[in-house]
Protein backbone atom coordinates (compact mmCIF):
# COMPACT_ATOMS: atom_id res chain seq x y z
CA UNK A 1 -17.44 -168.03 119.22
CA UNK A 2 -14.39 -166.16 117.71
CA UNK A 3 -11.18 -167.15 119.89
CA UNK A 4 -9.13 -164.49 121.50
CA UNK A 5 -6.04 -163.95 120.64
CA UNK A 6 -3.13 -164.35 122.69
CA UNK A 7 -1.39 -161.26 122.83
CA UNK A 8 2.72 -161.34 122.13
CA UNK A 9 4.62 -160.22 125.77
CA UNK A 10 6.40 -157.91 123.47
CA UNK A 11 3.33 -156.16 122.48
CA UNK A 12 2.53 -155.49 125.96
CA UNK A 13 1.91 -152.10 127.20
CA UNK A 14 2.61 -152.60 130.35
CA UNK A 15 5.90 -154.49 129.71
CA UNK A 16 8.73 -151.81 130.00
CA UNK A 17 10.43 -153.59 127.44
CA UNK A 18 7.77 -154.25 124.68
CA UNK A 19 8.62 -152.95 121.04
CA UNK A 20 7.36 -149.10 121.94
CA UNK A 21 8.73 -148.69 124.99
CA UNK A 22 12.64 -150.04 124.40
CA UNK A 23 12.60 -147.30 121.87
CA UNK A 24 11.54 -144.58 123.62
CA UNK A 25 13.71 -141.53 124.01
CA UNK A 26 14.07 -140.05 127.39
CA UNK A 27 15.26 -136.42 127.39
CA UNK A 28 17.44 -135.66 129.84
CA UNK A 29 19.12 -139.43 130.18
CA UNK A 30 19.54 -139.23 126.57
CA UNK A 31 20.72 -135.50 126.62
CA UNK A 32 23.59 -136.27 128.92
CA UNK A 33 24.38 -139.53 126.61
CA UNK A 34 24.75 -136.97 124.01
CA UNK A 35 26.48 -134.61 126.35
CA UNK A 36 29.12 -137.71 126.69
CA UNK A 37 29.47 -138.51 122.82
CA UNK A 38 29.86 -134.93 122.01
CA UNK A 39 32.89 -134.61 124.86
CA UNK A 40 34.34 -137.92 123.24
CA UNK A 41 34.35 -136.50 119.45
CA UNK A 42 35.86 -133.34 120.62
CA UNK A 43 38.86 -135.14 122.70
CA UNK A 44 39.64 -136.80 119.11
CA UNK A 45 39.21 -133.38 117.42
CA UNK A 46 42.26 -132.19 120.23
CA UNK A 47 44.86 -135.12 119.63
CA UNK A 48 44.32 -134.81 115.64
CA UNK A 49 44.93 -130.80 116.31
CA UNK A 50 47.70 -131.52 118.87
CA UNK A 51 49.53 -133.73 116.03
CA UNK A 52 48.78 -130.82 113.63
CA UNK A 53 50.67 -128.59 116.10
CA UNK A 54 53.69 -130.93 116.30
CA UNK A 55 53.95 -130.44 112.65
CA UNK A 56 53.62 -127.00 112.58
CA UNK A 57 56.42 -124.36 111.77
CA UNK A 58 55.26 -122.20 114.54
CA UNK A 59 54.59 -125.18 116.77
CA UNK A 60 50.61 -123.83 117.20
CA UNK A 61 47.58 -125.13 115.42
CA UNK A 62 44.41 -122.57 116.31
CA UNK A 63 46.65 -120.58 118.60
CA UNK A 64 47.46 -123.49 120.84
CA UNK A 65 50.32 -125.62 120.93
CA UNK A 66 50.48 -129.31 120.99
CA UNK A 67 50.37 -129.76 124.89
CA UNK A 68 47.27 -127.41 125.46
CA UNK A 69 45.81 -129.16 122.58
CA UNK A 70 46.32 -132.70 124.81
CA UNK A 71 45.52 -131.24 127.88
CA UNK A 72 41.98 -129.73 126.29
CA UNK A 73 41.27 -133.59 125.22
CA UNK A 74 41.99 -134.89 128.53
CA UNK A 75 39.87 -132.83 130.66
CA UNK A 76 36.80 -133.75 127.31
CA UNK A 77 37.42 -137.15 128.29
CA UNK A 78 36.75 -136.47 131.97
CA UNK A 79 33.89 -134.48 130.95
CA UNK A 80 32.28 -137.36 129.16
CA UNK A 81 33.32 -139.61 132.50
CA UNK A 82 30.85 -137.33 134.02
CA UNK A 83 27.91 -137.10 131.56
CA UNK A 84 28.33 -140.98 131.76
CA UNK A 85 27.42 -140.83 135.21
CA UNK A 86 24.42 -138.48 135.31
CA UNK A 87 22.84 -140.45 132.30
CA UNK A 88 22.15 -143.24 134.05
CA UNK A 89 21.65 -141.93 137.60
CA UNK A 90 18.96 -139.52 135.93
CA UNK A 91 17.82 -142.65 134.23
CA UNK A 92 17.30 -145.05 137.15
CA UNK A 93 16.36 -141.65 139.21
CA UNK A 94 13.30 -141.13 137.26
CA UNK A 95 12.33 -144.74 136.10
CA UNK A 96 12.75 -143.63 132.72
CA UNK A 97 14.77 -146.45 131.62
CA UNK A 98 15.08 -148.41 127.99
CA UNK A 99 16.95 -149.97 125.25
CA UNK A 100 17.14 -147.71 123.33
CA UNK A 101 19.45 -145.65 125.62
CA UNK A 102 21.56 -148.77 126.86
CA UNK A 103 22.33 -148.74 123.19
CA UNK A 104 22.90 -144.85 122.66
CA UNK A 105 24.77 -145.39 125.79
CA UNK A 106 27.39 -148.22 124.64
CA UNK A 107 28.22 -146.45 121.25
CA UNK A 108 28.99 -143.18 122.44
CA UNK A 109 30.78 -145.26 125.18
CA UNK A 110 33.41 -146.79 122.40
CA UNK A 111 33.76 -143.37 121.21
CA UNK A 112 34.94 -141.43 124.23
CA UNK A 113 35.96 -143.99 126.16
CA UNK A 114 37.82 -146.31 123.21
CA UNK A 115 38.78 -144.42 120.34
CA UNK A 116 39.31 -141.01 122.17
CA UNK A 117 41.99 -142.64 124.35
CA UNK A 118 43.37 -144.73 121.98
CA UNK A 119 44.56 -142.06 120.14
CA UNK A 120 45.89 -140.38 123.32
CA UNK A 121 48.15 -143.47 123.61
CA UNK A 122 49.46 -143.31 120.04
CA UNK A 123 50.01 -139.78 119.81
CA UNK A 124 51.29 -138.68 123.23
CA UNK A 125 51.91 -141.58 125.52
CA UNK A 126 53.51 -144.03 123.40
CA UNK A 127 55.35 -142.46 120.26
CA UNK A 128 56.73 -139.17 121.52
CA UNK A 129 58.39 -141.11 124.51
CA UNK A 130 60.42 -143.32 122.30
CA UNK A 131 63.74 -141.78 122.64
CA UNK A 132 66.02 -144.44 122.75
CA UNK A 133 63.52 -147.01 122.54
CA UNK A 134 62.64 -147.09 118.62
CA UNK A 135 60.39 -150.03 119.04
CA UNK A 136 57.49 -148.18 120.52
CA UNK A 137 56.99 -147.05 117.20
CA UNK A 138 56.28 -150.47 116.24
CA UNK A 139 54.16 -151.23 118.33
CA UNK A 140 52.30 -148.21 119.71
CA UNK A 141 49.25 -148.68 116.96
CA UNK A 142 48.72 -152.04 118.33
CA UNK A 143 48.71 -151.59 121.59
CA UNK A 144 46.30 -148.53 120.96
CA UNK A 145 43.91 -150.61 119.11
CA UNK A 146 44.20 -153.95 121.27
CA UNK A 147 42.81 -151.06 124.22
CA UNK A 148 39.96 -150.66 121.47
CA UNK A 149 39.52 -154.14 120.85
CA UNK A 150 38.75 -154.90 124.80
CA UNK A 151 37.03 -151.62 125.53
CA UNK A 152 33.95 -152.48 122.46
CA UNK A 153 33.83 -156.32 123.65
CA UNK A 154 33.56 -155.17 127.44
CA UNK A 155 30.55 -153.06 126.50
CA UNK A 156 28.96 -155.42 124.31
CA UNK A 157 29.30 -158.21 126.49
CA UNK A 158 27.94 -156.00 129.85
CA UNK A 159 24.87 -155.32 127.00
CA UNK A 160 24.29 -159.35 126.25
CA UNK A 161 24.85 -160.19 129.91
CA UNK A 162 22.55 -157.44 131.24
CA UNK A 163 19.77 -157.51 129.00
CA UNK A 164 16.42 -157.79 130.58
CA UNK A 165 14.96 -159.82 128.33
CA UNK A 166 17.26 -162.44 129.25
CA UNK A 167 15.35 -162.28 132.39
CA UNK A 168 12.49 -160.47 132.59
CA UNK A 169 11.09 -160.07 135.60
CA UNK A 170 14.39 -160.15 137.81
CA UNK A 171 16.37 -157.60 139.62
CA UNK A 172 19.91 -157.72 140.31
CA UNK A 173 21.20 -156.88 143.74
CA UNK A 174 24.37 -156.64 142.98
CA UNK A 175 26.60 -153.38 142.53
CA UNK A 176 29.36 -154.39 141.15
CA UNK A 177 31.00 -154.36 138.10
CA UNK A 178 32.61 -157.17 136.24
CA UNK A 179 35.56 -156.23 135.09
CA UNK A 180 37.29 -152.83 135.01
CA UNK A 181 34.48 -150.23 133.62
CA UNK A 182 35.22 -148.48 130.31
CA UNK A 183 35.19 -144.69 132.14
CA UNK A 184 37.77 -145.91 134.69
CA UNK A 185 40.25 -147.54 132.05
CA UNK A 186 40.11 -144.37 130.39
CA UNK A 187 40.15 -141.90 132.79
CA UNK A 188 43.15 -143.69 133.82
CA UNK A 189 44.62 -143.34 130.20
CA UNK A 190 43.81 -139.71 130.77
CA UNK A 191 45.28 -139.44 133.99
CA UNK A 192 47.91 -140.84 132.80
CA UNK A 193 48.69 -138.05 129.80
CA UNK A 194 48.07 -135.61 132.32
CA UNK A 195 51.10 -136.84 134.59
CA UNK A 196 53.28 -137.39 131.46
CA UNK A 197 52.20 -133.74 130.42
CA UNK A 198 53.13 -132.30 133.64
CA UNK A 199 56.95 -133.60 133.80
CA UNK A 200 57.33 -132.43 130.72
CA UNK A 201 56.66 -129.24 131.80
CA UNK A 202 59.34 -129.30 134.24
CA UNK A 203 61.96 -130.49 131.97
CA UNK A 204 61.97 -134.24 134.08
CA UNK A 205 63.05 -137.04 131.54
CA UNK A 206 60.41 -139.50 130.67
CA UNK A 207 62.72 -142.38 129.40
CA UNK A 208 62.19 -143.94 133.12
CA UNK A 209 58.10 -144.02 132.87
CA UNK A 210 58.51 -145.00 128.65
CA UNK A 211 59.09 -148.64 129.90
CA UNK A 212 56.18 -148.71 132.29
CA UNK A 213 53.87 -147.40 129.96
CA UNK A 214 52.76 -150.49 127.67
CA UNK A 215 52.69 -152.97 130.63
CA UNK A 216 50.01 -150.51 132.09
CA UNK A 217 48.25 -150.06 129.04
CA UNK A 218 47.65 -154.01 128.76
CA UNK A 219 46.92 -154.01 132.08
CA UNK A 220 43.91 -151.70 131.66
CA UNK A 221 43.02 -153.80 128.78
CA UNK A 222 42.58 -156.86 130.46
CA UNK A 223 41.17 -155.57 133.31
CA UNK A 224 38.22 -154.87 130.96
CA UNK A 225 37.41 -158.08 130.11
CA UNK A 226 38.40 -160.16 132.91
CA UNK A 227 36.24 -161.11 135.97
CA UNK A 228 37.95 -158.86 138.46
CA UNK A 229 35.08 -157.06 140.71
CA UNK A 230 34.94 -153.55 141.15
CA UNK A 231 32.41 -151.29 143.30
CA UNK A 232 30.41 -149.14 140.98
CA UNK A 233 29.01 -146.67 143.46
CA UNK A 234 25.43 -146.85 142.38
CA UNK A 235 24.36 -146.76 146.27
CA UNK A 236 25.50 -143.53 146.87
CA UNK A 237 22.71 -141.20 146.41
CA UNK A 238 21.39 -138.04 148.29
CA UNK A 239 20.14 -140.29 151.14
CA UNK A 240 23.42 -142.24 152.08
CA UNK A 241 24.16 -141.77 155.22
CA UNK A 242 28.11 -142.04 156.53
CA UNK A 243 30.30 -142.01 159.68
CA UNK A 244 32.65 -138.65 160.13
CA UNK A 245 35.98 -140.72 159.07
CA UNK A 246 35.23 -141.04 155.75
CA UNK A 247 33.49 -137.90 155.23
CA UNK A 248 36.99 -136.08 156.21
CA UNK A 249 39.10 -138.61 154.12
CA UNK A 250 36.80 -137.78 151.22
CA UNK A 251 37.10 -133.91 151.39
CA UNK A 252 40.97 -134.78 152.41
CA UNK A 253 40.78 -136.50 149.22
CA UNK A 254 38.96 -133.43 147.58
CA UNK A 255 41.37 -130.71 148.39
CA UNK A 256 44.19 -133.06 147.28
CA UNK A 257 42.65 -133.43 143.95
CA UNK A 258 42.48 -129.34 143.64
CA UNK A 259 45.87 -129.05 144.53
CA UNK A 260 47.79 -131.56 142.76
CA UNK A 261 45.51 -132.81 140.32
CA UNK A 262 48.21 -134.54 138.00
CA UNK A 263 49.47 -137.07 140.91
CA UNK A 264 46.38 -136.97 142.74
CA UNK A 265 43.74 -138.42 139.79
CA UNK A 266 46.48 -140.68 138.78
CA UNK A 267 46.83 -141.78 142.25
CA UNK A 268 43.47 -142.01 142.30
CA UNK A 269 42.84 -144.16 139.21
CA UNK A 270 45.61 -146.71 139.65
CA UNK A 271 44.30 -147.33 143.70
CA UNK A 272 40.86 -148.20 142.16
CA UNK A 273 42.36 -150.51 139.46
CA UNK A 274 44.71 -152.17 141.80
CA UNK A 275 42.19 -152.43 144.89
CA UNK A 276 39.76 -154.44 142.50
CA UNK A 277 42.63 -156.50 141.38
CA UNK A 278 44.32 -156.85 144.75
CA UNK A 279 40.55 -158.03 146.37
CA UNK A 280 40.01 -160.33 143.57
CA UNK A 281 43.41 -162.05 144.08
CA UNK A 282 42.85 -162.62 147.98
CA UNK A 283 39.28 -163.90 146.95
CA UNK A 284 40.79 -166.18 143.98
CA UNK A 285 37.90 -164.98 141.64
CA UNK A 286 39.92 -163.77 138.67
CA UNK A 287 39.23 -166.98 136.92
CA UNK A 288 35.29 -167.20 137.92
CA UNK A 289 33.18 -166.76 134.46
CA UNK A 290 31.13 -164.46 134.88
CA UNK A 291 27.76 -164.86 135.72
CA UNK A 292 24.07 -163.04 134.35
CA UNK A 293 22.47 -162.91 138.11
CA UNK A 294 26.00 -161.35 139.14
CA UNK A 295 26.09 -158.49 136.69
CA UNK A 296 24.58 -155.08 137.85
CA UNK A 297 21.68 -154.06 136.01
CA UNK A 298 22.73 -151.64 132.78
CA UNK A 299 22.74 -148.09 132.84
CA UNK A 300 19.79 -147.77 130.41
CA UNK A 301 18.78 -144.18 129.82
């Protein structure tokens, strides 16, 4: 009698994460992944045409001058903030989940949510504030790629830490994040520009914010790859149910966002980074490793 063979778990059809099925592409989860990369390379394509601008005689580059040009990359990198959402909401919606989008996801992560605010630091927040203060120049490329460095190594580590294969057969109930998450640390980069852009507008100087600027910076670089906890949201869906407080605070919250977007997403970005940092400090977790069974499951689409 002819032995079976044992068949390999990854060759396993009805293992979601057998050789076929990691690689399958998903449309829509994968279309908003693209949605996200495609915001991020355009936000780069702004600051390179906003430094074009600077340069020009006529102060324009494509009929827009150097502060439209910054403003345009800012509200891309919000835009990929939001494809970044519905990718893997639409994902874990329709159980279409794989590798091959956790993947897709991470790289077009470093590339609108590293690189495209990196620059944004270089070119507008750092360098052009210098005024008296001649070192920025100095040190405004490192700083710029030191927020590169720690945005790539948070998103490979959430990969290794997350994988499935690591642990096949478990589900995290966790929803939280470990460490700051890449779309936060940006948008707060962008929120950031946006503030600087609107003072200049009103003539206000910015030698008083220059000094404040690289300390924050760092801070949103560590933040990635520390410990520090922060709610991801994930339980909020069309079914969550809420008292009538918080449904007023959060169309309070709304309106203030309309009107005075420049303070109010800045406001809004530094409260989440410092109410992470602020709970991790009272629960003296900052120094806890972290830990595979902690992490929340990956935003695989």
């Amino acid at each position: 009698m002819t032995p079976r063979r044992r068949q390999h778990p990854a060759s396993d059809p009805a293992d979601p994460y057998n050789v076929r099925q990691a690689s399958r592409i998903y449309f829509l989860p994968n279309l908003m992944t693209a949605g996200n990369l495609f915001c991020g390379f355009m936000a780069i394509v702004q600051c390179i045409q906003a430094r074009l601008a600077e340069t020009a005689l006529s102060g324009e580059y494509n009929g827009s001058t150097s502060a439209e040009h910054y403003k345009y990359a800012v509200w891309l990198i919000f835009g990929s903030a939001a494809f970044d959402a519905l990718d893997g909401r639409l994902a874990r919606m329709g159980g279409r989940e794989s590798l091959f989008g956790a993947e897709f996801d991470s790289l077009a992560d470093v590339i609108s949510f590293g690189m495209a605010p990196a620059l944004l630091m270089i070119y507008l927040i750092l360098s052009p504030t210098t005024g008296s203060y001649e070192w920025f120049r100095n040190i405004g490329w490192f700083i710029g790629f030191i927020y590169l460095l720690c945005a790539a190594m948070r998103l490979a580590r959430f990969n290794v830490i997350t994988n499935p294969l690591l642990r096949p057969g478990t589900k995290d109930s966790n929803r939280d994040f470990v460490g700051l998450p890449v779309p936060a640390a940006a948008s707060t980069v962008a929120a950031t520009v946006l503030f600087l852009l609107k003072l200049a507008e009103t003539d206000r100087s910015l030698k008083a914010w220059a000094l404040a600027l690289p300390p924050l910076m760092l801070l949103v670089a560590f933040l990635m790859m520390s410990t520090v906890r922060y709610p991801s949201g994930k339980n909020v869906d069309l079914q969550t149910q809420t008292r009538l407080r918080p449904f007023v605070f959060v169309l309070v919250t709304i309106g203030l966002v309309i009107l005075y977007k420049e303070i109010a997403v800045l406001g809004i970005c530094l409260g989440y980074i410092f109410f992470g940092l602020f709970r991790s400090v009272r629960r003296g977790r900052i120094g806890t490793p972290p830990d595979a069974k902690e992490e929340p499951s990956p935003r695989l689409g």
